[in-house]
N, C-alpha and C. Protein backbone atom coordinates (compact mmCIF):
# COMPACT_ATOMS: atom_id res chain seq x y z
N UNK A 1 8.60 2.95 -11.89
CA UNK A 1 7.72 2.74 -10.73
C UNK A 1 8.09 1.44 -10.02
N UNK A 2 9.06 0.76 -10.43
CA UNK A 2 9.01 -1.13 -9.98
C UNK A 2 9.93 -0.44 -8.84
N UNK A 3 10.98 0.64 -9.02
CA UNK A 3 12.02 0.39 -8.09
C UNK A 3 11.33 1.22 -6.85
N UNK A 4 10.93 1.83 -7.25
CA UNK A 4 9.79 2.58 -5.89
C UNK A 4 8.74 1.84 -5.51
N UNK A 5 7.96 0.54 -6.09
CA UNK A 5 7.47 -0.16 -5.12
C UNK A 5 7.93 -1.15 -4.86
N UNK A 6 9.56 -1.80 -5.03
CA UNK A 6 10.43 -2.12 -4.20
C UNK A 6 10.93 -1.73 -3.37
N UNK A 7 11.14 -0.40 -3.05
CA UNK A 7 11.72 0.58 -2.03
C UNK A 7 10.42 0.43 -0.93
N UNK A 8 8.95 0.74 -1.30
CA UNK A 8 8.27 0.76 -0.42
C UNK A 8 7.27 -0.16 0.26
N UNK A 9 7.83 -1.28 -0.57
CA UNK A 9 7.75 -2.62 0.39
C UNK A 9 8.87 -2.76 1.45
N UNK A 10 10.29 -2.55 1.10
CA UNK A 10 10.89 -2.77 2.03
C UNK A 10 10.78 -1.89 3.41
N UNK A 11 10.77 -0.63 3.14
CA UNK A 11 9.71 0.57 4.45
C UNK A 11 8.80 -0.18 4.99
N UNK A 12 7.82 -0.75 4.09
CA UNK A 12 6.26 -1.67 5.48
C UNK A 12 7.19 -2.59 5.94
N UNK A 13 7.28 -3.14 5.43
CA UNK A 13 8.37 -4.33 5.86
C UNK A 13 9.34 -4.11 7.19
N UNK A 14 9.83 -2.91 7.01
CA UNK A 14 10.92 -2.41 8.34
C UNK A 14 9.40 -2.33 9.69
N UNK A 15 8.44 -1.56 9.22
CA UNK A 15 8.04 -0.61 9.88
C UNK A 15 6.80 -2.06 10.70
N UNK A 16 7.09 -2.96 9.79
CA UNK A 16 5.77 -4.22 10.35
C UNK A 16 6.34 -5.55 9.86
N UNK A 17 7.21 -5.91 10.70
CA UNK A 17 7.54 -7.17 10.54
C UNK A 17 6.87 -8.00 10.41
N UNK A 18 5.96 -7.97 10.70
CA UNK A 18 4.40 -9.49 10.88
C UNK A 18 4.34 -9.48 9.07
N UNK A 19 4.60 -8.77 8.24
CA UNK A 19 4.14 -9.02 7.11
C UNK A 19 4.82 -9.69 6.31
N UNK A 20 4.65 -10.45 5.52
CA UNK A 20 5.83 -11.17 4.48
C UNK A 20 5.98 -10.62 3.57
N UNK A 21 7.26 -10.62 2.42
CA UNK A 21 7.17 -9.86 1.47
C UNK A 21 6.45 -9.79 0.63
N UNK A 22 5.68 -11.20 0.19
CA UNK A 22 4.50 -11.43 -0.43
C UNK A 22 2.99 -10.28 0.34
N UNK A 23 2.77 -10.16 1.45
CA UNK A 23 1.81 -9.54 1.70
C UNK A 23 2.13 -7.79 1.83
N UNK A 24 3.43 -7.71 1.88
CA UNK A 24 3.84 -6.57 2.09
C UNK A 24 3.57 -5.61 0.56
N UNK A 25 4.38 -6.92 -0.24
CA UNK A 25 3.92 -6.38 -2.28
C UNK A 25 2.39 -6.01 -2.46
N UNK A 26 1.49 -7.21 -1.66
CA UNK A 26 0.30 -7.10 -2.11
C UNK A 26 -0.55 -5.65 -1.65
N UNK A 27 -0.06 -5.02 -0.02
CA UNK A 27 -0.50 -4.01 0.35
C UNK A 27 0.19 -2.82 -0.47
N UNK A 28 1.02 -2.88 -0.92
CA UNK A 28 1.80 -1.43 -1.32
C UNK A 28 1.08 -1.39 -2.88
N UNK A 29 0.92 -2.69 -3.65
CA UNK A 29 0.05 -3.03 -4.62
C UNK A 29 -1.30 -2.47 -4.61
N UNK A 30 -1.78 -2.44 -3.71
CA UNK A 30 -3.73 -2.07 -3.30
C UNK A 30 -3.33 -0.93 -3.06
N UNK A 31 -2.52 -0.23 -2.03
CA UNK A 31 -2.48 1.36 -2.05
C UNK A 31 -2.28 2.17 -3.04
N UNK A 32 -1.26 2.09 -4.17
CA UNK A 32 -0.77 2.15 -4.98
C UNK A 32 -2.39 2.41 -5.92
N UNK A 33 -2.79 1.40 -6.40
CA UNK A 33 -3.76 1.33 -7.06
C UNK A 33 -5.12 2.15 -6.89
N UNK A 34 -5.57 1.97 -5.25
CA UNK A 34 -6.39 2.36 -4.72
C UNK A 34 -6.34 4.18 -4.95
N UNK A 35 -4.78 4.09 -4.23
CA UNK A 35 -4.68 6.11 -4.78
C UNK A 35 -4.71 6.51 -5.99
N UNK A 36 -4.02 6.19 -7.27
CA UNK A 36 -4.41 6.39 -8.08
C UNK A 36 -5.62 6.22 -9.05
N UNK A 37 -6.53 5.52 -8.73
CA UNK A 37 -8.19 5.44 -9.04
C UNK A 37 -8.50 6.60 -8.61
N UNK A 38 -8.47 6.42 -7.39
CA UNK A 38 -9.52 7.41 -6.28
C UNK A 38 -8.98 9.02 -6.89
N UNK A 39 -7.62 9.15 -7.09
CA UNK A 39 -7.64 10.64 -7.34
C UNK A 39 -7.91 10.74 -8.92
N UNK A 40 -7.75 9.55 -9.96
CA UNK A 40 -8.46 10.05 -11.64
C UNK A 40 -10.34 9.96 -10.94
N UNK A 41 -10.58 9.46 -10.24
CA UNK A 41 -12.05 9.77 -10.11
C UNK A 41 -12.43 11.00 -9.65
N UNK A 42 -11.74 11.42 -8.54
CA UNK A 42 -11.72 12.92 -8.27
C UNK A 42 -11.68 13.94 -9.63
N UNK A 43 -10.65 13.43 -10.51
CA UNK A 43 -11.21 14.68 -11.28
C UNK A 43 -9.55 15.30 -11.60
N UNK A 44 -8.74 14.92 -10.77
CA UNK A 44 -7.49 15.54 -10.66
C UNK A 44 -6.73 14.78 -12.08
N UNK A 45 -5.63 15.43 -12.44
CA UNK A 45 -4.45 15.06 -13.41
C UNK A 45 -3.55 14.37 -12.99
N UNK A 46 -2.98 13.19 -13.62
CA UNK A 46 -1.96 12.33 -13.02
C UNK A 46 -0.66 13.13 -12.74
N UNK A 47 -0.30 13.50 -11.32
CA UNK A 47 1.13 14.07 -11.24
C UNK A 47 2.17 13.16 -11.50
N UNK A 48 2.45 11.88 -11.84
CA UNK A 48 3.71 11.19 -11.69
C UNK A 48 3.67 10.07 -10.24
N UNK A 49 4.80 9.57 -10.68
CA UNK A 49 4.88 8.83 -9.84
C UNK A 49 5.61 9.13 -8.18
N UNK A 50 5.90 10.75 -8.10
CA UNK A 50 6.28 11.06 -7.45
C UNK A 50 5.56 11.24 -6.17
N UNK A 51 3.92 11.83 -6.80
CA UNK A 51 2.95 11.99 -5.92
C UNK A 51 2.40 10.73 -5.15
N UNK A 52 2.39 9.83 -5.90
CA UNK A 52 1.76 8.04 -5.64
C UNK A 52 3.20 7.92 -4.65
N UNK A 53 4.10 7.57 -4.35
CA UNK A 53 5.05 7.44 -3.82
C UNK A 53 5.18 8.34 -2.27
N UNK A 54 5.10 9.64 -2.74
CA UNK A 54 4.68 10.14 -1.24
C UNK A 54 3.52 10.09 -0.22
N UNK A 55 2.45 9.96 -1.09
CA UNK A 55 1.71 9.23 -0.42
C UNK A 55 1.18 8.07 0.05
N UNK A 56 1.61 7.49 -0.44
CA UNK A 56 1.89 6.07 0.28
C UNK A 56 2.92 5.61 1.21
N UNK A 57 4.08 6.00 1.11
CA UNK A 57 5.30 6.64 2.02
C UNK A 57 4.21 7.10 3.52
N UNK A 58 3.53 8.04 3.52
CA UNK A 58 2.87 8.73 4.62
C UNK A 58 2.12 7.61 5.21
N UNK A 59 1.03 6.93 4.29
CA UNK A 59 0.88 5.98 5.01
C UNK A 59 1.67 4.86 5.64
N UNK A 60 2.29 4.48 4.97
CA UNK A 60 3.07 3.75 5.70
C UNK A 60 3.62 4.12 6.85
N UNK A 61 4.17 5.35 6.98
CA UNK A 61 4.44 5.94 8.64
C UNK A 61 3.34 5.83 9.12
N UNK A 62 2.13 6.23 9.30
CA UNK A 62 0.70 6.17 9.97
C UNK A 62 0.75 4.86 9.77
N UNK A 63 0.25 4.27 9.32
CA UNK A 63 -0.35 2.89 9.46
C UNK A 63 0.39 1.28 9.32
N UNK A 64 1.28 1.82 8.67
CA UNK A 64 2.16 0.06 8.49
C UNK A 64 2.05 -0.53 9.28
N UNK A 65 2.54 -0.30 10.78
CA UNK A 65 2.64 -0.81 11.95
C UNK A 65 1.28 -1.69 12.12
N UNK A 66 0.33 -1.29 11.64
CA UNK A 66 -0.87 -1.95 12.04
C UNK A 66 -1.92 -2.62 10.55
N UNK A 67 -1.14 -2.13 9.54
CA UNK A 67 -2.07 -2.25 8.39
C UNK A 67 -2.87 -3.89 8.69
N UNK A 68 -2.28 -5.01 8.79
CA UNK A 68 -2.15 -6.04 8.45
C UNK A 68 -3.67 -6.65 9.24
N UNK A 69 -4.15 -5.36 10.49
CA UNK A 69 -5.38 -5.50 11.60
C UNK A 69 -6.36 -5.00 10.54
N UNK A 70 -5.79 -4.06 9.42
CA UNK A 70 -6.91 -3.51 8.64
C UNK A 70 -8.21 -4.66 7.67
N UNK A 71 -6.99 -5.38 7.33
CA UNK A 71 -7.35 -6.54 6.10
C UNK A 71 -8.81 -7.09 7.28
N UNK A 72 -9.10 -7.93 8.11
CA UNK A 72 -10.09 -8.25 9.10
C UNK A 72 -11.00 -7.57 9.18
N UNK A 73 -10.97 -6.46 8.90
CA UNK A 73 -12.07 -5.75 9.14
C UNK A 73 -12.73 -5.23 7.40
N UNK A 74 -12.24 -5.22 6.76
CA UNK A 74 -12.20 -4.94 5.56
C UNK A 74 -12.42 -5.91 4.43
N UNK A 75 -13.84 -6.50 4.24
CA UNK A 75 -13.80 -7.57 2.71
C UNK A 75 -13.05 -7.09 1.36
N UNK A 76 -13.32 -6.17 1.31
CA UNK A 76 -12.34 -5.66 -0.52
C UNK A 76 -11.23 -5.94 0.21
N UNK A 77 -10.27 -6.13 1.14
CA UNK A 77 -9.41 -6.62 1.14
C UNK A 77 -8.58 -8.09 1.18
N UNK A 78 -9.99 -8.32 2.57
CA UNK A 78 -9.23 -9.59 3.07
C UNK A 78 -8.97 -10.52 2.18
N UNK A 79 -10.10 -11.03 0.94
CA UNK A 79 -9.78 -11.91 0.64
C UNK A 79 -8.22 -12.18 -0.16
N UNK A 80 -7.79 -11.13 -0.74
CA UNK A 80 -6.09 -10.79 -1.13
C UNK A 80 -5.48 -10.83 0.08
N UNK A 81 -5.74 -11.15 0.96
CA UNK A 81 -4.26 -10.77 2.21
C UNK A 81 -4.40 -11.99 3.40
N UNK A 82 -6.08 -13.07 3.36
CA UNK A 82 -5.69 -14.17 4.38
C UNK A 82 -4.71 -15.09 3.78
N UNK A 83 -4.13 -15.80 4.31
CA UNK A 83 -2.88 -16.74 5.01
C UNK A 83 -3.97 -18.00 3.98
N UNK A 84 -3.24 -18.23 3.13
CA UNK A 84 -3.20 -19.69 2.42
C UNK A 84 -3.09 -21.20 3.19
C-alpha cells in the first residue's frame, strides 16, 4: 500500500499544485482512512487495496484541483491541514 500512496500523492500533487507534499500525504492519508472506515461501517468486506486506490484515484480527478478549499470549511479536517 506505501507505493500506491506514493503514486497517489504524486497525482494530487500534478492535479493541485498549491499543495505540498507534506499536505498532499496528509490528504491522500484522511481519504485513504476515511474510505476504508466508512465502508467496514457499512457492513461491506475489505476488497484490497485495489478498491481503496480506485477510489481515491476518482477523487482525486473530481476534486484535487480544489481539495485544499475543502479543509476551511471542514473542522475534522482543518486542524491537520492549516499552514504552521
Amino acid at each position: 500500500m506505501k507505493e500506491v500512496i506514493e503514486q497517489l500523492i504524486i497525482e494530487l500533487r500534478e492535479k493541485n499544485p498549491e499543495l505540498s507534499e507534506d499536505k498532499a500525504r496528509t490528504w491522500i492519508e484522511l481519504l485513504v482512512s476515511d474510505f476504508e472506515s466508512s465502508y467496514a461501517k457499512a457492513g461491506y468486506d475489505y476488497q484490497g487495496t485495489a478498491v481503496v486506490e480506485k477510489v481515491v484515484r476518482q477523487w482525486i480527478e473530481s476534486y484535487g484541483d480544489k481539495i485544499h478549499e475543502f479543509a476551511g470549511n471542514n473542522p475534522k479536517y482543518a486542524h491537520l491541514l492549516h499552514d504552521s
